[in-house]
PDB file of N, CA and C in Angstrom:
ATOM      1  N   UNK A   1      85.015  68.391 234.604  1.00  0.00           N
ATOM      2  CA  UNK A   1      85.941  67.297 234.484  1.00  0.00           C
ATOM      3  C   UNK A   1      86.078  66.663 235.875  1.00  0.00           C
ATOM      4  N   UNK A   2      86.005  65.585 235.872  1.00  0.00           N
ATOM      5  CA  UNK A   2      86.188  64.385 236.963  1.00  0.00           C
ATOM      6  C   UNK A   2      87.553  63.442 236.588  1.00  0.00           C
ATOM      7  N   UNK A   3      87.989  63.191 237.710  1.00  0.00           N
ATOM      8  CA  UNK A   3      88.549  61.663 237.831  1.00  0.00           C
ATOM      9  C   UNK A   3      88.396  61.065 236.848  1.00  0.00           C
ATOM     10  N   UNK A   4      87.237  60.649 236.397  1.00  0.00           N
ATOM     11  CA  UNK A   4      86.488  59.842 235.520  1.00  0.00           C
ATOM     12  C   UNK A   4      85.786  60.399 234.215  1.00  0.00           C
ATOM     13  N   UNK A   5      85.737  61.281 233.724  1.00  0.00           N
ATOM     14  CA  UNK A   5      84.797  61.791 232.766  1.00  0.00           C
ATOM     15  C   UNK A   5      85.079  63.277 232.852  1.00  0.00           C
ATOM     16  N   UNK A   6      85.054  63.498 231.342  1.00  0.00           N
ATOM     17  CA  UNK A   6      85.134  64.710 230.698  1.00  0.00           C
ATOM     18  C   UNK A   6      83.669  64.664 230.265  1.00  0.00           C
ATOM     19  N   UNK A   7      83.206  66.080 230.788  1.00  0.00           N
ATOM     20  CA  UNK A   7      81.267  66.377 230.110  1.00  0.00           C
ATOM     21  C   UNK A   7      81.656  67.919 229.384  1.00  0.00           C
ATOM     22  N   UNK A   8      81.398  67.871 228.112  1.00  0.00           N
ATOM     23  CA  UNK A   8      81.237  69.655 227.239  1.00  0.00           C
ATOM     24  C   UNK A   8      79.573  69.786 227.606  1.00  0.00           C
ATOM     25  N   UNK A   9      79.268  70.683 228.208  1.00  0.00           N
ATOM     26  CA  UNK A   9      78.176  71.394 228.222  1.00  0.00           C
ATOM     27  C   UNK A   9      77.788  73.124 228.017  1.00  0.00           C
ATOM     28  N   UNK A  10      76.673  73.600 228.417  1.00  0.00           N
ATOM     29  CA  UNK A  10      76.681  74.966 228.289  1.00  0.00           C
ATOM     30  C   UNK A  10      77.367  75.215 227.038  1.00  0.00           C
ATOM     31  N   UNK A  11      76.914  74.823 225.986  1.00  0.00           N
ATOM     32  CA  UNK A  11      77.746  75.674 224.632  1.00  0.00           C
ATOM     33  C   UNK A  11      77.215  77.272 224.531  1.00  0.00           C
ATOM     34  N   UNK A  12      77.608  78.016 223.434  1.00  0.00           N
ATOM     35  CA  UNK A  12      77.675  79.350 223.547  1.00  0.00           C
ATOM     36  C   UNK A  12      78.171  79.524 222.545  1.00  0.00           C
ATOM     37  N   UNK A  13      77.770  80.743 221.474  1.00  0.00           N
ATOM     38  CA  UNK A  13      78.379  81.470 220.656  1.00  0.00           C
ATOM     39  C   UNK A  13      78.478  82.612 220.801  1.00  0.00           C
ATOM     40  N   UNK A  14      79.945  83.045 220.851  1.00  0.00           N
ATOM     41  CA  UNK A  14      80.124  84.283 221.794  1.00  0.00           C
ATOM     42  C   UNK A  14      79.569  86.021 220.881  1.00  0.00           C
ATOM     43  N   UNK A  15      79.719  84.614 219.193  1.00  0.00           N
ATOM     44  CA  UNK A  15      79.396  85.988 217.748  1.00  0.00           C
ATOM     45  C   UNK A  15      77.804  85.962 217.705  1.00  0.00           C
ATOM     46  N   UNK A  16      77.130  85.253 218.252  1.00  0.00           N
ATOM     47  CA  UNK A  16      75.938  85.303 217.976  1.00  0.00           C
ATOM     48  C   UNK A  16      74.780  84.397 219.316  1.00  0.00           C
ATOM     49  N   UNK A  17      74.924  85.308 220.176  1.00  0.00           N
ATOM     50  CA  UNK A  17      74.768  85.451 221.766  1.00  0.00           C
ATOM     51  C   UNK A  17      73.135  84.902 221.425  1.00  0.00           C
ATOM     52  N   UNK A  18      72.243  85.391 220.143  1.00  0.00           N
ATOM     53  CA  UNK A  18      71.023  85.149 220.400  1.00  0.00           C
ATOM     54  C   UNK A  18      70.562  83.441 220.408  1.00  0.00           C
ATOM     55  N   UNK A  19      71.451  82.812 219.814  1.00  0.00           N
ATOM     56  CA  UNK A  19      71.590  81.205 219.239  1.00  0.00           C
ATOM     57  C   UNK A  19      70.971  80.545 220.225  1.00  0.00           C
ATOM     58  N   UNK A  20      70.076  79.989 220.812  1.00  0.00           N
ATOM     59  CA  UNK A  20      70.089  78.865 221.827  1.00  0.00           C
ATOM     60  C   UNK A  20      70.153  77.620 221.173  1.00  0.00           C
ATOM     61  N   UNK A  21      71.171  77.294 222.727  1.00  0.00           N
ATOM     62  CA  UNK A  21      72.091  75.467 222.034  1.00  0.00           C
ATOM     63  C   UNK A  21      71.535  74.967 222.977  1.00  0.00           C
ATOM     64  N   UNK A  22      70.624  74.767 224.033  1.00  0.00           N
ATOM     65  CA  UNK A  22      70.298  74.024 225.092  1.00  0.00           C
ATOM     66  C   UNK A  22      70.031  73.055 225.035  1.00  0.00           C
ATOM     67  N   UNK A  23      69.490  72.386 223.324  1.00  0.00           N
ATOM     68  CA  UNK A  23      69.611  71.029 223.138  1.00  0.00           C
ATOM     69  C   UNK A  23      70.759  70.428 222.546  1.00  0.00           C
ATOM     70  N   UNK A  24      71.696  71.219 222.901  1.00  0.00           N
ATOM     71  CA  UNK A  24      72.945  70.851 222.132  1.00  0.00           C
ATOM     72  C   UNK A  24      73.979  70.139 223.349  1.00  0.00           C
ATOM     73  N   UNK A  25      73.963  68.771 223.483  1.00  0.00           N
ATOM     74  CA  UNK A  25      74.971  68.036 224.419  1.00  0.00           C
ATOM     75  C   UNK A  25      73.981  67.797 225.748  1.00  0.00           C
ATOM     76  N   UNK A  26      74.637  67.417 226.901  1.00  0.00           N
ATOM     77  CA  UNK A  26      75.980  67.376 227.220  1.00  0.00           C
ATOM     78  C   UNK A  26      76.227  66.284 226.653  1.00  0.00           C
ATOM     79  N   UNK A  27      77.639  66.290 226.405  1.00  0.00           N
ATOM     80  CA  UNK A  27      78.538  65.254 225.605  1.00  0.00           C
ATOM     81  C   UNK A  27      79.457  64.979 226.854  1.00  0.00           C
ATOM     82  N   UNK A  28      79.323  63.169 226.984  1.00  0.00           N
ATOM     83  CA  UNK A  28      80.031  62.974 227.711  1.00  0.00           C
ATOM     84  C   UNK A  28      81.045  62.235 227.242  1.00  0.00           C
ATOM     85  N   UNK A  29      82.518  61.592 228.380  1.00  0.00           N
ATOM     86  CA  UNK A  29      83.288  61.035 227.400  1.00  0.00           C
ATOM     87  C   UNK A  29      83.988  60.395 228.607  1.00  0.00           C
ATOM     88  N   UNK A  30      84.831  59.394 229.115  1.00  0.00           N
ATOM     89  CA  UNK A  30      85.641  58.506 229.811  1.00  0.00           C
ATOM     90  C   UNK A  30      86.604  59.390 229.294  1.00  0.00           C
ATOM     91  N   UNK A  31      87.701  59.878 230.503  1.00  0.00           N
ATOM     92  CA  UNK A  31      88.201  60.769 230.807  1.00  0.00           C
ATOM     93  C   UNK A  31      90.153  60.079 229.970  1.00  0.00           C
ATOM     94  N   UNK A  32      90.298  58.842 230.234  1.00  0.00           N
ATOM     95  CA  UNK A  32      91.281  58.108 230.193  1.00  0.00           C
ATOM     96  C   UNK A  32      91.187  58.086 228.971  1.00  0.00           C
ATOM     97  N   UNK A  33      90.667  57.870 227.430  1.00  0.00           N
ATOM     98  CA  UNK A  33      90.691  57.527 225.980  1.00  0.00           C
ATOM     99  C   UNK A  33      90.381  59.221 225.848  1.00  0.00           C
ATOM    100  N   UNK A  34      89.828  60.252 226.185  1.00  0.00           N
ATOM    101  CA  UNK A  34      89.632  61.733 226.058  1.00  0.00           C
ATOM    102  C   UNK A  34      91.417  62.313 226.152  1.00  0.00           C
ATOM    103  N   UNK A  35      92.297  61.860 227.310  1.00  0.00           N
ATOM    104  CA  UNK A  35      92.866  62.529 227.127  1.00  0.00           C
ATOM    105  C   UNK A  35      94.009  61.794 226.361  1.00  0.00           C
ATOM    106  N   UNK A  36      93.553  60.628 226.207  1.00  0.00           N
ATOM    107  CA  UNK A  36      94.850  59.731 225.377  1.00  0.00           C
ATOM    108  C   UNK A  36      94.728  60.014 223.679  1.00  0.00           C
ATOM    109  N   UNK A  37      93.070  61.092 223.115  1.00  0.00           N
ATOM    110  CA  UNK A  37      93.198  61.440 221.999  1.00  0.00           C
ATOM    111  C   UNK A  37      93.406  62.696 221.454  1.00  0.00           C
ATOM    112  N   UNK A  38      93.517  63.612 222.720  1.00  0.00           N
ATOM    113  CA  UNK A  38      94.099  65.182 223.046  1.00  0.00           C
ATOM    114  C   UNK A  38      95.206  65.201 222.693  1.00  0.00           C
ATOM    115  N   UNK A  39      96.016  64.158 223.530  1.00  0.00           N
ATOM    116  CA  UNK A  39      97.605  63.922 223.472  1.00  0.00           C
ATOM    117  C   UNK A  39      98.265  63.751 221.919  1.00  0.00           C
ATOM    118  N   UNK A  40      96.882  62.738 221.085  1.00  0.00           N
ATOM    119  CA  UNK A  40      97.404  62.460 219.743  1.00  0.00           C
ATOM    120  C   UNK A  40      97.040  63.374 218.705  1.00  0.00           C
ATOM    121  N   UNK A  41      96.419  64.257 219.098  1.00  0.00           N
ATOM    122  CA  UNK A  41      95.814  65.171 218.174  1.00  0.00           C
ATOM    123  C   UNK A  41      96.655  66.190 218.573  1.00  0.00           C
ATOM    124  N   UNK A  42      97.380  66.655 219.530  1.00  0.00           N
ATOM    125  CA  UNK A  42      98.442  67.492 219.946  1.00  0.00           C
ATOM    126  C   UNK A  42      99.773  67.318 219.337  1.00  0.00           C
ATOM    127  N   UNK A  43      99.702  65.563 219.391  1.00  0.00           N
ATOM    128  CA  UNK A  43     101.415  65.561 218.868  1.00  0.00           C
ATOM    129  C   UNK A  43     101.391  65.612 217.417  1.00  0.00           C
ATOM    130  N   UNK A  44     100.041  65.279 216.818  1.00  0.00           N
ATOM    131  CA  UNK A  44      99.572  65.723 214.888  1.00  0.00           C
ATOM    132  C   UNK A  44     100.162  66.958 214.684  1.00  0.00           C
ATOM    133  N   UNK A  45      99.649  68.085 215.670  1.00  0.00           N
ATOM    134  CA  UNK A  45      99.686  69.058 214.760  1.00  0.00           C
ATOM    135  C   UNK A  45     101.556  69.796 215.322  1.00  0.00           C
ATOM    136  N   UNK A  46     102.457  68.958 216.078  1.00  0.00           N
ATOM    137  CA  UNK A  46     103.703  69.464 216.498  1.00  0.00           C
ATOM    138  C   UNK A  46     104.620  69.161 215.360  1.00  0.00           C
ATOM    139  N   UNK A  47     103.772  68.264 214.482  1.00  0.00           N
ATOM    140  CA  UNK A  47     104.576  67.858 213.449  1.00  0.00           C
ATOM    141  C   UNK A  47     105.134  68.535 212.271  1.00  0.00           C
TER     142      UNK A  47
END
């Protein structure tokens, strides 16, 4: 995480260690609408 950008990389399944995801992501995302839909998906489930 940056200033600027949220990146998910390195995925992993912790139940099934043999899995390779290395073509799986990185997923990147503008850090400002990432955490403005955290916030709304947080206050969903306070409800």
């Amino acid at each position: 995480m940056t200033e600027d950008e949220v990146v998910w990389d390195s995925f992993g399944q912790p139940h099934r260690p043999e899995r390779d995801y290395r073509g799986f992501g990185p997923f990147r995302f503008a850090r400002a609408p990432y955490a403005a839909a955290v916030l709304r998906f947080a206050s969903a489930l306070a409800l």
